[in-house]
Protein backbone atom coordinates (compact mmCIF):
# COMPACT_ATOMS: atom_id res chain seq x y z
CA UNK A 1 -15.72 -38.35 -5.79
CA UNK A 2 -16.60 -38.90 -2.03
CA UNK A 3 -12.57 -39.92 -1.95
CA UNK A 4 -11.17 -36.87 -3.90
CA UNK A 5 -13.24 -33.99 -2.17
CA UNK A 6 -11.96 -35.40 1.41
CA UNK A 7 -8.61 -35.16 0.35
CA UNK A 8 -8.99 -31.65 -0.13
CA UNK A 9 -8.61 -30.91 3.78
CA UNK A 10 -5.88 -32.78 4.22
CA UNK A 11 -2.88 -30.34 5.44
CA UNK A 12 -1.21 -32.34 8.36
CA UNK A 13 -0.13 -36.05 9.38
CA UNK A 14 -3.24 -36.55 11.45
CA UNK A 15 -5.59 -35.13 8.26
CA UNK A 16 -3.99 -38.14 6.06
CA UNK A 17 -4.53 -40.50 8.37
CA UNK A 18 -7.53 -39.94 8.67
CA UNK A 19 -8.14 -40.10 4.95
CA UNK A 20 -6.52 -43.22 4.20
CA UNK A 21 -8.36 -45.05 6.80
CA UNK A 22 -11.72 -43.49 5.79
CA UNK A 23 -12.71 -42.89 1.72
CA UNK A 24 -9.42 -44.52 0.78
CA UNK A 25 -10.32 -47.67 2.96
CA UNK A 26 -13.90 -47.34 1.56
CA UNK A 27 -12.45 -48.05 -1.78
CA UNK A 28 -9.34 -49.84 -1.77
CA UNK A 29 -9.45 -52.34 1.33
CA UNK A 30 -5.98 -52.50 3.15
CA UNK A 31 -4.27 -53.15 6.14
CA UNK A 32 -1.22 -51.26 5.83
CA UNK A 33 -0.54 -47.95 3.03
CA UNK A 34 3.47 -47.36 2.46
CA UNK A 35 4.19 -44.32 1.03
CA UNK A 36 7.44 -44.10 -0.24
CA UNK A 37 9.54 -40.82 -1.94
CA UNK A 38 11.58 -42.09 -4.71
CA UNK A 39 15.01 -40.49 -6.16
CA UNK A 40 16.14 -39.37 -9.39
CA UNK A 41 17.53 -43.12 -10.13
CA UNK A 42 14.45 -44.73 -8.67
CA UNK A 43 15.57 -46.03 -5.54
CA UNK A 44 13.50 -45.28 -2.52
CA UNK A 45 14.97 -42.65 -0.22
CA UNK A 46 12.42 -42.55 2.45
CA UNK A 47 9.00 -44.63 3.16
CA UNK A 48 6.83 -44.09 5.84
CA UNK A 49 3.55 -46.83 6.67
CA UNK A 50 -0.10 -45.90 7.88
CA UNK A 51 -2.23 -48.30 9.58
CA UNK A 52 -4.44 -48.59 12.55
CA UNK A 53 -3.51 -51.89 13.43
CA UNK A 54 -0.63 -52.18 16.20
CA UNK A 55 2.51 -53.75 13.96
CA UNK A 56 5.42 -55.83 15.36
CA UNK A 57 8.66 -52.97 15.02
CA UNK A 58 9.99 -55.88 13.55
CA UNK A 59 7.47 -55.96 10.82
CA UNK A 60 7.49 -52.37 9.86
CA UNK A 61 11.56 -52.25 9.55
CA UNK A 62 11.13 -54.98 7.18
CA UNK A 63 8.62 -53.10 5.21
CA UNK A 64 10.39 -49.59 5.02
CA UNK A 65 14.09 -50.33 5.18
CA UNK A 66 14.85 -48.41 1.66
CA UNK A 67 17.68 -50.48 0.35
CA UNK A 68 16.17 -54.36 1.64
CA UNK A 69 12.71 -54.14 2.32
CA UNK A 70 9.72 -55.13 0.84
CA UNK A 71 9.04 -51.58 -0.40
CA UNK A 72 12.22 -51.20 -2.26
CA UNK A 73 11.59 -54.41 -3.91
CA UNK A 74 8.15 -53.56 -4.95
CA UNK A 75 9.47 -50.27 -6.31
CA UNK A 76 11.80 -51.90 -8.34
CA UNK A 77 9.63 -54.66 -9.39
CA UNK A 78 6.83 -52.17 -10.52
CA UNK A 79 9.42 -50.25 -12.56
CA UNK A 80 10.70 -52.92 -14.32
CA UNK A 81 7.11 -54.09 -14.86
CA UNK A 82 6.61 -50.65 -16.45
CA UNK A 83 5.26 -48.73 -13.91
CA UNK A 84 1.48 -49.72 -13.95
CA UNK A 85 -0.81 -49.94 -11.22
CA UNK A 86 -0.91 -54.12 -10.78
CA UNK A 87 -1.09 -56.26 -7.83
CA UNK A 88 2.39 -57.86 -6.71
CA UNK A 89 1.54 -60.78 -4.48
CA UNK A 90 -1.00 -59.28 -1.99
CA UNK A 91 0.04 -56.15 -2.33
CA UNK A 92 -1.34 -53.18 -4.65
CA UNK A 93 1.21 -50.91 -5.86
CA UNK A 94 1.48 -47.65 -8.46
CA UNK A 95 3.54 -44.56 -8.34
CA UNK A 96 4.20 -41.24 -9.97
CA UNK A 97 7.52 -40.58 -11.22
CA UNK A 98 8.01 -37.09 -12.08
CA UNK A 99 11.73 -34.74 -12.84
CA UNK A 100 14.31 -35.72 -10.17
CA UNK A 101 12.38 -38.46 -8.66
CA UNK A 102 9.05 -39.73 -7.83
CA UNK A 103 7.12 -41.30 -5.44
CA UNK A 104 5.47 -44.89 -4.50
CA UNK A 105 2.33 -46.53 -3.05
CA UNK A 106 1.80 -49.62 -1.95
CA UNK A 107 -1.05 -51.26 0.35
CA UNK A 108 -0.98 -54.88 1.52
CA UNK A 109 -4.31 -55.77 1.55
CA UNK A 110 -5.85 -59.21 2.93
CA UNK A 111 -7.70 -59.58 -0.06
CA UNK A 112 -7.93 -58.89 -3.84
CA UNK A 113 -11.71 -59.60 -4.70
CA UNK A 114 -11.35 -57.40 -8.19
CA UNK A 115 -7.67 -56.62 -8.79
CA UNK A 116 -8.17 -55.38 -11.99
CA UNK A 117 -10.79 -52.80 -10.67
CA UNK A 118 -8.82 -52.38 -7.31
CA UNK A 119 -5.77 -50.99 -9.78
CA UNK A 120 -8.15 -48.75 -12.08
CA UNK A 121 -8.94 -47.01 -8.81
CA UNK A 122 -5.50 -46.77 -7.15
CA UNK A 123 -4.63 -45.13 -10.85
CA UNK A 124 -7.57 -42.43 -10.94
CA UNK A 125 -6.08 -41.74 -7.00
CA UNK A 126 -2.79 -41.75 -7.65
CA UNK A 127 -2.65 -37.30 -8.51
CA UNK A 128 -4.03 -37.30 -5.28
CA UNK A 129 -1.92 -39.90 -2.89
CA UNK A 130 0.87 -38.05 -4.66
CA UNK A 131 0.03 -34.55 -4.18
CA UNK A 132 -0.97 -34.44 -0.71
CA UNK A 133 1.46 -36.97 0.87
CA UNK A 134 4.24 -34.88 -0.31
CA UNK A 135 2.77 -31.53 0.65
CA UNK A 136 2.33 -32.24 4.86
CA UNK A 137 3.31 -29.10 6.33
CA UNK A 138 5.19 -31.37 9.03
CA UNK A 139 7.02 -33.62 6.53
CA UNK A 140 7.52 -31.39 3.95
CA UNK A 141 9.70 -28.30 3.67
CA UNK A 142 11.00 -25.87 0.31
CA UNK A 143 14.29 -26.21 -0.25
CA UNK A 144 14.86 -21.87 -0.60
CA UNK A 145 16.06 -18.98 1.53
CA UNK A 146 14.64 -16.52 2.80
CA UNK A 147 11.06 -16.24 5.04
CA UNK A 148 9.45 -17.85 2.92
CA UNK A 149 10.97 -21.51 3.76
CA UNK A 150 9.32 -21.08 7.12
CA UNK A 151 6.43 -22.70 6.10
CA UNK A 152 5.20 -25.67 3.10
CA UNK A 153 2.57 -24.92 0.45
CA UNK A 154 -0.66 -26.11 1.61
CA UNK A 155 -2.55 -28.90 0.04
CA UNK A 156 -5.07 -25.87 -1.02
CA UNK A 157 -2.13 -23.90 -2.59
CA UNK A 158 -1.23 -27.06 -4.24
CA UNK A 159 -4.68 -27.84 -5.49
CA UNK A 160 -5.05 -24.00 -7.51
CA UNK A 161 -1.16 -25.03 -8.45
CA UNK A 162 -2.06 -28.73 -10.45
CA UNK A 163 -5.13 -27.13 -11.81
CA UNK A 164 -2.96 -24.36 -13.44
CA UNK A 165 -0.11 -26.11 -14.39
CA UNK A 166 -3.12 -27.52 -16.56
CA UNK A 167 -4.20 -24.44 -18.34
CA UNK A 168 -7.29 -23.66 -16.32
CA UNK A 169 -7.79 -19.74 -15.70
CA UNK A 170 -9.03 -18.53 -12.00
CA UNK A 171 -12.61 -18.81 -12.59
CA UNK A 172 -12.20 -22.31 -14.04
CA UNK A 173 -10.50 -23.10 -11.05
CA UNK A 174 -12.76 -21.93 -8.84
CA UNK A 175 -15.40 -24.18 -10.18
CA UNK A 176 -13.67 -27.01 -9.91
CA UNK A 177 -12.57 -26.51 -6.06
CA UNK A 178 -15.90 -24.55 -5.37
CA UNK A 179 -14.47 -21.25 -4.50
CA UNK A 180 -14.69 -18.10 -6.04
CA UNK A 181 -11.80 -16.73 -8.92
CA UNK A 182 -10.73 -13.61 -6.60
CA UNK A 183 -9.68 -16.79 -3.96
CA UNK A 184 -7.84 -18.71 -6.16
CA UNK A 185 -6.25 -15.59 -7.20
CA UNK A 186 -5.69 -15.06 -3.54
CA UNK A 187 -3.64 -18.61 -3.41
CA UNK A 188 -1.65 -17.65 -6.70
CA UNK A 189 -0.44 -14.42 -4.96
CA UNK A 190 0.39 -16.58 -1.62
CA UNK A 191 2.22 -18.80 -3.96
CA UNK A 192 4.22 -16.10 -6.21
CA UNK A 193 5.78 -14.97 -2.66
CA UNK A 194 6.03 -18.82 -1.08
CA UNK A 195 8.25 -19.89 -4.41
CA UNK A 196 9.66 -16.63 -5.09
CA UNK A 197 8.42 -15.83 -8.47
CA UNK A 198 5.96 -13.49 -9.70
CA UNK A 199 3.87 -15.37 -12.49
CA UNK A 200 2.14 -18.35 -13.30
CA UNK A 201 4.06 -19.98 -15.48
CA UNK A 202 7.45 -19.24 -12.89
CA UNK A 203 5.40 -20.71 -10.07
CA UNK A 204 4.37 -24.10 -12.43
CA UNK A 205 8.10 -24.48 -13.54
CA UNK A 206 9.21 -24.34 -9.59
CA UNK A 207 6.88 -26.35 -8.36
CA UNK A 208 7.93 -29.14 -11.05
CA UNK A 209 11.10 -28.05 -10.04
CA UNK A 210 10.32 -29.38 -6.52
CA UNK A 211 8.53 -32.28 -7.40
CA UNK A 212 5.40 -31.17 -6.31
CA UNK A 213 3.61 -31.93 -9.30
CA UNK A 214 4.27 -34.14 -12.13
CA UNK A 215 4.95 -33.38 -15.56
């Protein structure tokens, strides 16, 4: 729980850093998390890796190159292994493929103690690597016109978003994030005008649309 709440503040670069080297650490022991978006066909189109350690630029080319390195193979292997959370080698990998693509984590760790419980817990984080890794406000941007594309949804907006897409109502919402109905409210009307629509249902069919949640 400590892991999920501090995700909620997450909004920039330096906010998911942050996270991943403190509650995710806390939990799942690693020395470098690759986070990696994924097409429509599977193939890795982009990967980036967070770690605190200084790496060799040697290293890290090898790990992110998305058609030879060791994150493209892991993709692959883990979808022809059925796309599972499991440990391949030393590394810990799971992803979240949703319409049009996906995306993929992996974390080399420098040791597996409990890989079994190691992958339950990368699974029950998974909503949340996903969700806020693709919704940085500095790596992420709508593809739409208009005023509206000057800006990404926030991981807040995001948050109200999943939990509707759901079926929860505002007040049910509200209890889960700990603010009141009249805010989520406040986020659904911020999101109506950020997607362009002007319900809930429009606003849960674009944001699967843009792969910002999963099915």
């Amino acid at each position: 729980m400590h892991a999920i709440l501090g995700a909620h503040g997450i909004s920039v670069s330096s906010d998911f850093f942050l996270w991943s080297q403190g509650p995710l650490q806390a939990l799942l022991p690693h020395a470098i998390l690759v986070c990696a978006q994924l097409g429509a066909d599977g193939s890795v189109l982009r990967s980036e890796a967070w770690h605190s350690a200084v790496l060799d630029p040697v290293q890290l080319r090898d790990i992110n190159d998305t058609r030879d390195g060791q994150v493209a193979r892991l993709a692959q292997a883990w979808r022809a292994g059925g796309q599972k959370a499991v440990v391949i080698g030393q590394v810990l990998v799971h992803g979240n493929v949703v319409a049009g693509g996906g995306s993929f984590f992996a974390l080399f760790c420098t040791s597996l103690p409990d890989p079994a419980r190691q992958a339950y817990v990368l699974e029950l984080l998974l909503p949340y690597l996903h969700l806020h890794w693709l919704a940085l406000q500095d790596r992420v941007r709508l593809p739409m016109a208009g005023p509206a594309a000057s800006r990404a949804a926030s991981a807040r907006e995001l948050e109200v978003l999943h939990w509707v897409s759901i079926g929860k109502s505002n007040e049910e919402v509200g209890q889960i994030l700990g603010i009141s109905g009249g805010t989520v409210k406040s986020h659904l009307q911020r999101i109506y005008k950020l997607f362009g629509v002007s319900n809930r249902t429009q606003a849960v069919s674009r944001g699967l649309a843009l792969r910002l949640l999963s099915h």
